[in-house]
Protein backbone atom coordinates (compact mmCIF):
# COMPACT_ATOMS: atom_id res chain seq x y z
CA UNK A 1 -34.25 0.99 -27.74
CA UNK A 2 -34.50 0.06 -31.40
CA UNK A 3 -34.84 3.51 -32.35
CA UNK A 4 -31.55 4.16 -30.33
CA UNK A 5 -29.51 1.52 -32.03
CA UNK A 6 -30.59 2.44 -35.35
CA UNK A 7 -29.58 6.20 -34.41
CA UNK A 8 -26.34 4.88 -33.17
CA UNK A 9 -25.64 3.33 -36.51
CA UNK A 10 -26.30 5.97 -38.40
CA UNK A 11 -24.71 8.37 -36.80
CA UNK A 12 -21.40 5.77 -36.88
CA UNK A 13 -21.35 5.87 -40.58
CA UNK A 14 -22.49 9.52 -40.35
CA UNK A 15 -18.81 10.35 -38.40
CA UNK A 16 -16.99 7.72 -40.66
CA UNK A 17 -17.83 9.68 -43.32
CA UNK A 18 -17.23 13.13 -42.35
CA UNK A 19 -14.59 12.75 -39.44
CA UNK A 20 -14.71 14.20 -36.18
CA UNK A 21 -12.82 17.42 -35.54
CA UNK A 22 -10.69 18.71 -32.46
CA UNK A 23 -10.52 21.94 -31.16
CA UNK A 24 -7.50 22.21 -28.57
CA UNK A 25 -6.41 25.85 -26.65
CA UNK A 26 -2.62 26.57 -26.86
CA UNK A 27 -1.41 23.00 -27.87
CA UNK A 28 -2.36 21.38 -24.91
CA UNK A 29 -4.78 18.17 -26.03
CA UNK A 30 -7.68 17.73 -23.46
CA UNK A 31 -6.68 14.01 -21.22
CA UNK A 32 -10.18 12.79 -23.15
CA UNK A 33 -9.21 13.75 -26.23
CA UNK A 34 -6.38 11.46 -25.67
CA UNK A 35 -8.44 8.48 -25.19
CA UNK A 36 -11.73 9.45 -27.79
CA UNK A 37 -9.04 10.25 -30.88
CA UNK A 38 -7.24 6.96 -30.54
CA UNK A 39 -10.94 5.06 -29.85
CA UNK A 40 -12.76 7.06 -32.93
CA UNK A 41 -9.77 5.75 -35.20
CA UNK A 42 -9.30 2.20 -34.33
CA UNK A 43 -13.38 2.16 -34.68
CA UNK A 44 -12.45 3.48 -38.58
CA UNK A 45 -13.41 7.40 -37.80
CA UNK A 46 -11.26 10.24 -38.99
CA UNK A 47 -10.20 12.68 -36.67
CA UNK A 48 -8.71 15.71 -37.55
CA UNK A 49 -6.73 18.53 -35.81
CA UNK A 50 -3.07 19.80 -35.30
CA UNK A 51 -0.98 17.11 -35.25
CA UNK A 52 1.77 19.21 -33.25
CA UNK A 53 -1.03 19.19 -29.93
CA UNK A 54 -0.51 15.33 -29.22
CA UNK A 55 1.62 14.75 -26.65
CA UNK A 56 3.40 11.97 -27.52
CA UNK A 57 5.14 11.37 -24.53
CA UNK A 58 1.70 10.58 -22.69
CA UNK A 59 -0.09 9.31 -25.67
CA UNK A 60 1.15 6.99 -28.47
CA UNK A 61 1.29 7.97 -31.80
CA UNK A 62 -0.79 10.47 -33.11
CA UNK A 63 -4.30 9.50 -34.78
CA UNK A 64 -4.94 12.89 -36.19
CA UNK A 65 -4.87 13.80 -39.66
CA UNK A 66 -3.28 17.24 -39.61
CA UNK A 67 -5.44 19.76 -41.01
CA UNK A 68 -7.39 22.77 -40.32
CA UNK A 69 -10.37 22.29 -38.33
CA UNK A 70 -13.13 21.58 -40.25
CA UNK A 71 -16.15 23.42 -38.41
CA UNK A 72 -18.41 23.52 -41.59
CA UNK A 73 -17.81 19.70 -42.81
CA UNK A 74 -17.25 17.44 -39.72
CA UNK A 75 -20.46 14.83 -38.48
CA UNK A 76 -18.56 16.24 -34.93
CA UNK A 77 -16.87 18.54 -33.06
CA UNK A 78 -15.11 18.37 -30.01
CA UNK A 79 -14.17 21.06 -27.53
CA UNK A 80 -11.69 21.53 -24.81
CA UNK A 81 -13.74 23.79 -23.04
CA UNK A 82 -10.69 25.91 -21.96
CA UNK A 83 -10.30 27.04 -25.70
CA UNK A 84 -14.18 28.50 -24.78
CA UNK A 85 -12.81 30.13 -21.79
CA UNK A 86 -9.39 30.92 -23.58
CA UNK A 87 -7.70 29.55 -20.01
CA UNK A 88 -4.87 28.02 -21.95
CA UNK A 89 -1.87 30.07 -22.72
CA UNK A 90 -3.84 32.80 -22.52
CA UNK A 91 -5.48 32.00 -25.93
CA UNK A 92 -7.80 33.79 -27.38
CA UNK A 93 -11.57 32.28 -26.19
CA UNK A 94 -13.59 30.83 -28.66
CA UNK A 95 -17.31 32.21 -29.05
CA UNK A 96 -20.26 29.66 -27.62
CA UNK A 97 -22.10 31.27 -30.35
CA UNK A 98 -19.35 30.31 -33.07
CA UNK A 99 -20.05 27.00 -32.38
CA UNK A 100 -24.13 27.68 -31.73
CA UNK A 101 -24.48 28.85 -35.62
CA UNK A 102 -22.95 25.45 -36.66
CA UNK A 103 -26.80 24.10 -36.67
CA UNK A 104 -27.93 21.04 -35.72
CA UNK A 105 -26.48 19.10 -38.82
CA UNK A 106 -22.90 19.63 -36.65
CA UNK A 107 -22.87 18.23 -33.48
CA UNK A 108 -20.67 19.79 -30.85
CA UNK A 109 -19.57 18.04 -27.77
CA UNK A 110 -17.24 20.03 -24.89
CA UNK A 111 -15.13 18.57 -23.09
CA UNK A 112 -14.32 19.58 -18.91
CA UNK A 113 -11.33 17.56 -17.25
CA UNK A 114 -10.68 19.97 -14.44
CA UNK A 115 -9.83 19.23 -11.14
CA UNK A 116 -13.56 20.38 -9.63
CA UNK A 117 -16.69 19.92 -10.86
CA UNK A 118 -17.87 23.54 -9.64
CA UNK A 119 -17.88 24.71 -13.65
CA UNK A 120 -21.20 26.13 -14.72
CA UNK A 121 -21.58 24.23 -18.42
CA UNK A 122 -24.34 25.26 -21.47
CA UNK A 123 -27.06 24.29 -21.21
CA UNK A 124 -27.92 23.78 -24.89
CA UNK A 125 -24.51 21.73 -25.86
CA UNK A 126 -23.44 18.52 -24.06
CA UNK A 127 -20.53 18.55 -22.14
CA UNK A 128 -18.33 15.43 -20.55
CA UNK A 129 -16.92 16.19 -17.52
CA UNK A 130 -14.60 14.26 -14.89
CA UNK A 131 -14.67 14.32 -11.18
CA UNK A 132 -18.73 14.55 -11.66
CA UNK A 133 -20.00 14.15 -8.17
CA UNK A 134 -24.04 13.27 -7.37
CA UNK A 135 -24.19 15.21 -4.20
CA UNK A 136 -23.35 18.45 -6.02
CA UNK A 137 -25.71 19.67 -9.13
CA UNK A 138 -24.03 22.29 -11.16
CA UNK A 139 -26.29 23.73 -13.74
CA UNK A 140 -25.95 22.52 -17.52
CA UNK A 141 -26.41 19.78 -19.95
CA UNK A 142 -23.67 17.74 -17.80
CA UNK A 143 -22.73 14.00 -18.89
CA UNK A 144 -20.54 12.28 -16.26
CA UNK A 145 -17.23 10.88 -17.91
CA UNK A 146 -13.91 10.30 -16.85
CA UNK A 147 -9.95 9.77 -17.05
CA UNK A 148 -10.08 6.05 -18.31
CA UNK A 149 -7.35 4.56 -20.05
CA UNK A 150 -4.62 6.50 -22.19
CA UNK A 151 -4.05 5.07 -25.05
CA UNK A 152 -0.57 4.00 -24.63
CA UNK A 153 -1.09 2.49 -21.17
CA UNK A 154 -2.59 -1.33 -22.41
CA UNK A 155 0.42 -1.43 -24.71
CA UNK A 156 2.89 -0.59 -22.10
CA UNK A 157 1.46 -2.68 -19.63
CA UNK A 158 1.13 -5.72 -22.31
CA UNK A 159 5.06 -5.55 -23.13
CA UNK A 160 6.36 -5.89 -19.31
CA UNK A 161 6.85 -9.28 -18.18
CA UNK A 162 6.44 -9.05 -14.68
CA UNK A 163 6.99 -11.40 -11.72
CA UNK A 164 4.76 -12.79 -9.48
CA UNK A 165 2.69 -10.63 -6.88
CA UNK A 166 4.05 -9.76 -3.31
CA UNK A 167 2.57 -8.59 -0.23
CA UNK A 168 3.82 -5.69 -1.08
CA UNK A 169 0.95 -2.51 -1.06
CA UNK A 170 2.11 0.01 -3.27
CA UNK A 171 1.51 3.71 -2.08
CA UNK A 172 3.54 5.98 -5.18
CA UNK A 173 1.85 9.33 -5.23
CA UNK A 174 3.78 12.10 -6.53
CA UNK A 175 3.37 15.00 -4.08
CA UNK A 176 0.58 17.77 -4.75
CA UNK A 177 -1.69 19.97 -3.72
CA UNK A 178 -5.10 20.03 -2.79
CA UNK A 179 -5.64 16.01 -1.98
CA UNK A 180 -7.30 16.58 1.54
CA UNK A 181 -8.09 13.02 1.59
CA UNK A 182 -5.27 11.08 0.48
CA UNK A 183 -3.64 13.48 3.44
CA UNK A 184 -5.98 12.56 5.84
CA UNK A 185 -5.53 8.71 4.51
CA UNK A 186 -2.15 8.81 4.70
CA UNK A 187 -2.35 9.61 8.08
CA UNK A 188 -4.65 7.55 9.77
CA UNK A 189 -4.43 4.23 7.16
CA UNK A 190 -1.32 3.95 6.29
CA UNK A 191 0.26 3.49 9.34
CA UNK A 192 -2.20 0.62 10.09
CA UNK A 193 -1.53 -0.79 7.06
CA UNK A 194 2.66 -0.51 7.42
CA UNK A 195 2.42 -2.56 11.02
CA UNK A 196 1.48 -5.61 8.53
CA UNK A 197 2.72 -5.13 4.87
CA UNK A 198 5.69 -3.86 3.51
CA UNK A 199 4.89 -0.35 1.61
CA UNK A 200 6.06 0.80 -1.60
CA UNK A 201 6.60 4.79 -1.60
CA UNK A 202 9.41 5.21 -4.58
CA UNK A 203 8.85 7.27 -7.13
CA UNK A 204 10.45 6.79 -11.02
CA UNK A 205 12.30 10.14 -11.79
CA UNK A 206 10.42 12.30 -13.98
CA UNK A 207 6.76 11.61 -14.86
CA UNK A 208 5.94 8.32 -13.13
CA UNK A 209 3.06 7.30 -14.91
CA UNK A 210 4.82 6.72 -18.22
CA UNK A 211 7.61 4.86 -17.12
CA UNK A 212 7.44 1.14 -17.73
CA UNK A 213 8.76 0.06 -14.18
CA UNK A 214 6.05 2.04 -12.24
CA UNK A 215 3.77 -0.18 -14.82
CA UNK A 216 5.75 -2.94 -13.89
CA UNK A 217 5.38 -2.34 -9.69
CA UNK A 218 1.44 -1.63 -10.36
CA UNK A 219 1.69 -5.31 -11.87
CA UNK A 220 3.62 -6.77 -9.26
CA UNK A 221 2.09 -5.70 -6.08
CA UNK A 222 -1.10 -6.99 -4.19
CA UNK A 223 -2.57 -4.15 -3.46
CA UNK A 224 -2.40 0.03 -4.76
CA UNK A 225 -3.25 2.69 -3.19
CA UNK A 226 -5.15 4.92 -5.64
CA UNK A 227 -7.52 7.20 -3.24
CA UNK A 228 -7.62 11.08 -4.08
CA UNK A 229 -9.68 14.35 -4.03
CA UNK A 230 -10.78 16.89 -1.85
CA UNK A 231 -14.27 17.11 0.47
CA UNK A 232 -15.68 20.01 0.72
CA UNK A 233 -18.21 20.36 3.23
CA UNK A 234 -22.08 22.45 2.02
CA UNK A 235 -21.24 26.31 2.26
CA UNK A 236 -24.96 26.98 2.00
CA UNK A 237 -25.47 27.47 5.58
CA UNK A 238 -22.60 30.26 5.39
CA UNK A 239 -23.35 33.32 4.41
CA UNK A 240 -20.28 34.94 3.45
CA UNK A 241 -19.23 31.85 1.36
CA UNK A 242 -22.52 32.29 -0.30
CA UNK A 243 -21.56 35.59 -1.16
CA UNK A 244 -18.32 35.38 -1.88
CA UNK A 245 -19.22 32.39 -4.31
CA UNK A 246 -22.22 33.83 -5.94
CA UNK A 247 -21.44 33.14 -9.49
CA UNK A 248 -21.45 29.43 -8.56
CA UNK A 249 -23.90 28.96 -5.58
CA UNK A 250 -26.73 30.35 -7.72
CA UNK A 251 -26.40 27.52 -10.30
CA UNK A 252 -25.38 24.85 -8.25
CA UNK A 253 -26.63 22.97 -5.30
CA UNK A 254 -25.97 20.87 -2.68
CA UNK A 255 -27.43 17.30 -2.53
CA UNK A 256 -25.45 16.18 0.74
CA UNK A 257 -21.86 16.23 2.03
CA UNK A 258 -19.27 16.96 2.34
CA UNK A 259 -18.45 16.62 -1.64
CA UNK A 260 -15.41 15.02 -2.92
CA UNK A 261 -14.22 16.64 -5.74
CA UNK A 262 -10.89 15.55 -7.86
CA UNK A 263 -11.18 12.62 -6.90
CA UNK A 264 -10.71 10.82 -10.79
CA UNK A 265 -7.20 10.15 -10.88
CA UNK A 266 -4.47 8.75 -13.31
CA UNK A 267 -3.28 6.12 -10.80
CA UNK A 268 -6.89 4.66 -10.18
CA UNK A 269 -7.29 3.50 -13.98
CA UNK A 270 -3.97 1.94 -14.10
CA UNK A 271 -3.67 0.15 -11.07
CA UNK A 272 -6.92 -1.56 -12.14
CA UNK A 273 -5.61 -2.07 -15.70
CA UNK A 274 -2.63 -3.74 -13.89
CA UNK A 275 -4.84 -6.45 -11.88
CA UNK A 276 -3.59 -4.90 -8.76
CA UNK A 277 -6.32 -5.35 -5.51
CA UNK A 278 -6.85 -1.06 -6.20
CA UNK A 279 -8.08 0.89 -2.85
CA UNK A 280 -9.93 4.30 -3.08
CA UNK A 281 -13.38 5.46 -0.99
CA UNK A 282 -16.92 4.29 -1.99
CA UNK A 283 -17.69 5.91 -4.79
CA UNK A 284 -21.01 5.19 -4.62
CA UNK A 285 -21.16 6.29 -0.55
CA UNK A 286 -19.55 9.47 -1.67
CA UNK A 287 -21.29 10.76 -4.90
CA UNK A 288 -18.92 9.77 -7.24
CA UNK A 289 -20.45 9.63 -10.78
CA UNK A 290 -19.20 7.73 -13.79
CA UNK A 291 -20.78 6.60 -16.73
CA UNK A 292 -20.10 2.53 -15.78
CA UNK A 293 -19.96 2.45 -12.08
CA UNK A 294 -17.46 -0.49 -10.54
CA UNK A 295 -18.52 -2.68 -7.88
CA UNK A 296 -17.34 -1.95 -4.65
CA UNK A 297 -15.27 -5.03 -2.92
CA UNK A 298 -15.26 -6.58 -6.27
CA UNK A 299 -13.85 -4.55 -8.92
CA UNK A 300 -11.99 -2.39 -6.29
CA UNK A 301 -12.09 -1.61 -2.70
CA UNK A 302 -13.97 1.19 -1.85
CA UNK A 303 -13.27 1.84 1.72
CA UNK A 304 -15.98 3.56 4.28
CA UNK A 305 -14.44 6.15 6.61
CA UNK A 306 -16.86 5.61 9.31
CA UNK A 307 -15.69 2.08 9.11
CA UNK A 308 -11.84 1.89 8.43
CA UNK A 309 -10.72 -0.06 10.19
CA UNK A 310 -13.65 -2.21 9.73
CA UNK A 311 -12.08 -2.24 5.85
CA UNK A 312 -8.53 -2.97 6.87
CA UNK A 313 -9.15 -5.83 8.51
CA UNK A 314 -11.41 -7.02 5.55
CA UNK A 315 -8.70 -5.75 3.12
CA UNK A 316 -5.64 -7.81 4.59
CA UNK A 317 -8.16 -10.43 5.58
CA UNK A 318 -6.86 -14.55 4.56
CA UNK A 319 -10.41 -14.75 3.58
CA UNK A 320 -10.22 -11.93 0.98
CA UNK A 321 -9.27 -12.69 -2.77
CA UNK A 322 -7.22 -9.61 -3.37
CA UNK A 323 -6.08 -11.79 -6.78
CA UNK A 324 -9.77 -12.33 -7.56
CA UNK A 325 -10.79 -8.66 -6.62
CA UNK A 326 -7.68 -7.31 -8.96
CA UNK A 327 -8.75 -9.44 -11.98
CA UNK A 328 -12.06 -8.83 -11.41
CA UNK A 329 -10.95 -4.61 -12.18
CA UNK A 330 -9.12 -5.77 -15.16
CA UNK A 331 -11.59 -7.09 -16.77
CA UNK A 332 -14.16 -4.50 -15.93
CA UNK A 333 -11.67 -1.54 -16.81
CA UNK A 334 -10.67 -3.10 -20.28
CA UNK A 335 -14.30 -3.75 -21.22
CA UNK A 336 -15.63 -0.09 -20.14
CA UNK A 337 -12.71 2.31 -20.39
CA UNK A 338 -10.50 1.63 -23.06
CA UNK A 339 -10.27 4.37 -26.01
CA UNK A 340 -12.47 1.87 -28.03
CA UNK A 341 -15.33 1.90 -25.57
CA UNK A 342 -15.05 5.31 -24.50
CA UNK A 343 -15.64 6.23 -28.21
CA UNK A 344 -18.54 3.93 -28.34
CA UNK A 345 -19.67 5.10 -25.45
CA UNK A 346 -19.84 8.63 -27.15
CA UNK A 347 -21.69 7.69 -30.01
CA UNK A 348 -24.24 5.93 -28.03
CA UNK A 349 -24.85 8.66 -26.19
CA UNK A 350 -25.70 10.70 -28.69
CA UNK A 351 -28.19 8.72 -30.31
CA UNK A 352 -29.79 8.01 -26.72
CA UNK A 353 -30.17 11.87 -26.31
CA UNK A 354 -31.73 12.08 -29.85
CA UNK A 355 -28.72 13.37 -31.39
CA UNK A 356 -27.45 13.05 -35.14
């Protein structure tokens, strides 16, 4: 362990003194890079990288210096892996090799925030991807990450002053596709829940989650809502599925199911950053893989659908501290997923793995 935290350190002033570079497809910054820019700069790193890719509107100010990137010179590089693939505005895709040729004296990191986790990765350059799920191995040299916190949404949340919490059980999602289980949820749970709590469905025009009085509802109400993804059951007993899905099937594997995939959401890291009581499934039960894994029934409430209404009944429970429980996933959220510890988090793991 020593020998770890003596890597870590070097490789800390390694990065301070050679910055950390970001390669982004088509102007569109990678949701991680969001969090790992602002967290390598407030830990005194410089990151560089076009300015004119930062969303502002999602992100806070900008913490890159705008140059070139600096493949030859930075102690780091990160990758949106969709500039490898060239997925983004039809960009042009970046060579694996390109980045292979760098040597060992530049370390390379991609980055995966896509919806599945059914994306064959390299196997000889680390890659951080969301939505990891145990119960389905995809070849590659996979680290399980997430969504965390933005870097704007502590600051937002800190300037609301809201009121005191209500019964209320907020239930906001902005309609999309492919969320098999917050359909199936919605169904079945939410009417149980409506027969005893009043239910909060409005939506803020435009994008909700940068508006200041969905921050200030999250804050307010006793419980959120925050479940998401999509199961999908083990194809390996089907054999035109197998077929059809080749590419993937002989690289992956099943490990159990069915597999919920996109299940890392937006609304799951700021209802907990708000103190609200936040619902979603097990994680643990269902695969779900991060790299600081919360407490079920007291960081959040992890409900077990061969047990619902088991859970509801727990959930709106006297005897339950949903006050406790909400506090309990602000601390935890603040402390493991803020764009400080993220960053930290990405150092250490490279000097764990033996890196810089």
């Amino acid at each position: 362990m020593n020998d770890a935290v003596d890597r870590a350190e070097s490789l800390f002033l390694r990065l301070r003194d050679q910055g950390v570079s970001f390669m982004v497809p088509g102007g569109e910054f990678n949701v991680f890079g969001l969090s790992l820019a602002r967290g390598l700069v407030d830990l005194g790193i410089p990151c560089f990288g076009q300015a004119s890719d930062w969303p502002v509107d999602r992100g806070g100010d900008c913490p890159l210096i705008d140059a070139p990137i600096r493949l030859a010179t930075s102690g780091l590089v990160v990758v949106d892996i969709r500039a490898i693939q060239g997925r983004a505005n039809r960009t042009e895709p970046i060579a694996l090799d390109r980045l292979r040729k760098l040597g060992p004296e530049r370390l390379v990191f991609l980055l995966d925030t896509d919806d599945s986790t059914n994306r064959i990765t390299p196997k000889d350059i680390p890659t951080l991807v969301s939505h990891e799920n145990r119960l389905f191995e995809v070849e590659g040299w996979r680290l399980p990450w997430c969504f965390g916190l933005m870097p704007s949404t502590l600051p937002k949340i800190e300037r609301i002053n809201p009121g005191p919490r209500t019964d209320v059980i907020n239930r906001a999602f902005t309609p999309s596709f492919h969320q098999g289980l917050r359909d199936h949820l919605d169904a079945i749970l939410l009417p149980r829940l409506a027969e005893r709590r009043p239910i909060d469905r409005s939506l803020d025009p435009g994008t909700d989650r940068v508006r200041t009085a969905y921050m200030r509802r999250l804050s307010e109400a006793d419980i959120c809502l925050a479940y998401g993804g999509q199961f999908m059951p083990d194809i390996t007993s089907n054999p035109f599925l197998m077929r059809s899905q080749a590419a993937l099937m002989n690289h992956a594997q099943f490990h159990g199911g069915p597999v919920l995939f996109r299940w890392d959401s937006w609304r799951f890291w700021e209802s907990l950053a708000c103190g609200a009581a936040t619902v979603h499934v097990d994680l643990e039960k269902y695969g779900c893989h991060l790299p600081v894994m919360p407490t079920n029934w007291v960081h959040y409430v992890g409900l077990d659908l061969g047990n619902l209404e088991r859970d509801i009944d727990r959930l709106l429970s006297p005897e339950t501290d949903r006050r406790a429980i909400g506090e309990a996933g602000r601390t935890w959220v603040r402390q493991h997923y803020s764009p400080v510890a993220q960053a930290f988090r990405l150092i250490s793991s490279l000097a764990l793995a033996g890196r810089g």
